[in-house]
Protein backbone atom coordinates (compact mmCIF):
# COMPACT_ATOMS: atom_id res chain seq x y z
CA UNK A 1 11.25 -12.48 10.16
CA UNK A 2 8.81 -13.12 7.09
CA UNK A 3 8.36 -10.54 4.34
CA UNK A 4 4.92 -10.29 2.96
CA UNK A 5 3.92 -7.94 0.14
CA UNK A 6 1.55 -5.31 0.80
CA UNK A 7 -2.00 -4.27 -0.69
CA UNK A 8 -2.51 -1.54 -3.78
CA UNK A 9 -5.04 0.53 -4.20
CA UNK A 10 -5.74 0.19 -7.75
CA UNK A 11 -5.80 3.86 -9.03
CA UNK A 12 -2.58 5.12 -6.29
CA UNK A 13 -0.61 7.26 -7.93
CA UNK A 14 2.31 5.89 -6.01
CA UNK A 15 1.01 2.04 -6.17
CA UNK A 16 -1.79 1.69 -8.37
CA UNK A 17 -1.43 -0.97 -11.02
CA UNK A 18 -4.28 0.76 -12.87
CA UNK A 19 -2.94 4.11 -12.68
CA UNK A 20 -1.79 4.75 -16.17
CA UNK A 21 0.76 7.46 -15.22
CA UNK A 22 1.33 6.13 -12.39
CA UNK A 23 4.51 4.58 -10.18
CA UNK A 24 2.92 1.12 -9.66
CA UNK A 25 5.57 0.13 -6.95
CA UNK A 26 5.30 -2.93 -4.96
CA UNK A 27 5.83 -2.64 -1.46
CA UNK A 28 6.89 -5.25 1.20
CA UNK A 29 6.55 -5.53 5.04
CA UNK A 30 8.47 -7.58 7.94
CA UNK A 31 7.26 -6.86 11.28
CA UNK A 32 9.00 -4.05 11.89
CA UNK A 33 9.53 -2.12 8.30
CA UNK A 34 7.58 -1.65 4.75
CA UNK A 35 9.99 -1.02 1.75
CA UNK A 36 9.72 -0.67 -1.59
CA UNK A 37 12.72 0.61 -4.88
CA UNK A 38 12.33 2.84 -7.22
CA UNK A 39 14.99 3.72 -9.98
CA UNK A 40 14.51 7.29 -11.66
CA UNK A 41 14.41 7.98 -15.47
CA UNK A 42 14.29 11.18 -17.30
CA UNK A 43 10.56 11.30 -16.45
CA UNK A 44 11.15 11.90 -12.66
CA UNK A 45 13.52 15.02 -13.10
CA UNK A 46 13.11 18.47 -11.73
CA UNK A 47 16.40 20.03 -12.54
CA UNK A 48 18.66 18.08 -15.24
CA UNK A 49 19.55 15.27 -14.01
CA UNK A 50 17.83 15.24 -10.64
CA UNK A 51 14.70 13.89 -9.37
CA UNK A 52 12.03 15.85 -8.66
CA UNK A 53 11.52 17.11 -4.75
CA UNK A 54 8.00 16.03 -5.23
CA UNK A 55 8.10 12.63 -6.15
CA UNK A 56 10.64 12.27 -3.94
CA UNK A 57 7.89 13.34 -1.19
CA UNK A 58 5.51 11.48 -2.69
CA UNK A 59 7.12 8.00 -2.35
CA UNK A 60 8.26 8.97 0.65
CA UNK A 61 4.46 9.56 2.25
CA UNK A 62 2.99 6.46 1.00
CA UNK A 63 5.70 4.27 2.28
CA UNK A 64 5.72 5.91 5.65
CA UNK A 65 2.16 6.26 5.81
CA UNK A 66 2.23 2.19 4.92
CA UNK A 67 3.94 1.70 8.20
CA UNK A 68 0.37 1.77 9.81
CA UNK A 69 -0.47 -1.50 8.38
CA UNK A 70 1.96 -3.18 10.65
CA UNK A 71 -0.57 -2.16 13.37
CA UNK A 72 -3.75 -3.48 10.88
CA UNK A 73 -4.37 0.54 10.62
CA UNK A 74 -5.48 2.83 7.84
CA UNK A 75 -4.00 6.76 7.96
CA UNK A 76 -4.39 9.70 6.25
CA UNK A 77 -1.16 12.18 6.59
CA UNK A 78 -2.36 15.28 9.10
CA UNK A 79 1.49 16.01 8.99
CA UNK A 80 5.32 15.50 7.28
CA UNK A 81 8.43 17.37 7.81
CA UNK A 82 10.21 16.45 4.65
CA UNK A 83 14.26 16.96 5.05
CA UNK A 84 16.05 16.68 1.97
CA UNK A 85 19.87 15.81 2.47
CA UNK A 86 21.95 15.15 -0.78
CA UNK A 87 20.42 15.03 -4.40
CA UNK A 88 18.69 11.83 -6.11
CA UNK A 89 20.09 11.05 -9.22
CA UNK A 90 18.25 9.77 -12.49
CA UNK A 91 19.20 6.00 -12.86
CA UNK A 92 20.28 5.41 -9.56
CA UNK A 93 17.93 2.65 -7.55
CA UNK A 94 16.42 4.23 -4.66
CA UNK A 95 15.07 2.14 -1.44
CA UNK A 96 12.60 3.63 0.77
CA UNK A 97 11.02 2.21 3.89
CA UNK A 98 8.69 3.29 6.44
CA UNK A 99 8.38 2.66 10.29
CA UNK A 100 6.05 3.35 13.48
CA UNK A 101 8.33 5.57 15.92
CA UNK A 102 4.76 6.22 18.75
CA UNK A 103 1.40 5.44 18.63
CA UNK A 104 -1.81 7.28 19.75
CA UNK A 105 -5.11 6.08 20.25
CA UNK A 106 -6.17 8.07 16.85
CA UNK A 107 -2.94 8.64 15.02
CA UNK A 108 0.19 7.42 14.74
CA UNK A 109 3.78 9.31 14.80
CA UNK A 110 5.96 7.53 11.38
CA UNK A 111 8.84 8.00 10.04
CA UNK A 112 10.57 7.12 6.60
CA UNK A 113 13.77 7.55 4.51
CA UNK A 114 15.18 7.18 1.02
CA UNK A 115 18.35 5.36 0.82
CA UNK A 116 20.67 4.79 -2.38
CA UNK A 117 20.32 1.28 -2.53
CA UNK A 118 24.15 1.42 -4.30
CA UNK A 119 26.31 2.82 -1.09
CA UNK A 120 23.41 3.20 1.46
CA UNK A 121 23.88 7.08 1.38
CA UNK A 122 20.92 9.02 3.16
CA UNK A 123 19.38 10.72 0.49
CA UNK A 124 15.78 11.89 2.42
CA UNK A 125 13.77 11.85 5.42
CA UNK A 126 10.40 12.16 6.53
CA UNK A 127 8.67 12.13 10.10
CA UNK A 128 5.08 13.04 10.81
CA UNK A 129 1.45 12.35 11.91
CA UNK A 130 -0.75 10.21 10.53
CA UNK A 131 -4.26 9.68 11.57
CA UNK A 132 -6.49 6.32 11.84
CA UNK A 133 -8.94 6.02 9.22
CA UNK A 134 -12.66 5.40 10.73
CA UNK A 135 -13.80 1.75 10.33
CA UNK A 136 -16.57 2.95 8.69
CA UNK A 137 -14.82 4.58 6.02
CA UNK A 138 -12.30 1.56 5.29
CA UNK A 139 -15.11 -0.64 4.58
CA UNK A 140 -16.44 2.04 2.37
CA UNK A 141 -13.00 1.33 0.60
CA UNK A 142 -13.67 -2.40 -0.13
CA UNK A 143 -13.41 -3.22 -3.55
CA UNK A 144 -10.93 -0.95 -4.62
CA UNK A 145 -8.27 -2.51 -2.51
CA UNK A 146 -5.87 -4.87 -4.08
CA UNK A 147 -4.48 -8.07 -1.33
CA UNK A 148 -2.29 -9.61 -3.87
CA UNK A 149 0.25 -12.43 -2.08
């Protein structure tokens, strides 16, 4: 299986390399996953010590909603069920990776998790809906779209 990096969008809050309070993660693809890892500072925190729900959701949309590109597909999220099933700690590397569980002819069912990368623990899921981007509007997007090998 080859791994192969993905594209950015250059002001993605998630990915953007521009994005000056942004994440600017990197993410990878075989032919069956994307991925990307993500360690937590003080920054990321809801409660003391925790990362924040939100970001968690965050990362967790964009890498699952990257799962499309295995099918050379744009989405938009039209729905996530987020379940949240230990706590994330600051300082502890996260791994998150996305995958296509069905597809439609206009959207596609994906699913994603966050793993701690130290003792594979479950730490989040997400599964939803994601719907194909009209060809018109991705070449609208040219430009602004980052294919970096």
């Amino acid at each position: 299986m080859s791994t192969s990096r993905q594209p950015r969008y250059r002001a993605c809050f998630v990915c953007g390399e521009e994005n000056p309070i942004g994440l600017g993660l990197t993410f990878w693809q075989d032919d069956q996953t994307v991925w990307t890892e993500f360690t937590p500072d003080e920054r990321h925190q809801g409660y003391p010590g925790i990362v924040h729900g939100g970001l968690l959701y965050a990362i967790l949309d964009e890498v699952t909603g990257r799962a499309a590109y295995l099918r050379a597909s744009w989405v938009v999220t039209a729905r996530a069920e987020v379940r949240y099933l230990q706590p994330a700690r600051l300082g502890e590397t996260l791994r998150f990776s996305g995958r296509i569980v069905n597809e439609r002819s206009r959207a596609l069912e994906l699913a994603g998790e966050a793993r701690r990368v130290a003792d594979d623990a479950l730490i989040a899921t997400l599964s939803g809906l994601f719907v194909r981007i009209p060809e018109e509007r991705i070449r609208d997007l040219e430009g602004v779209i980052t294919f970096e090998e």
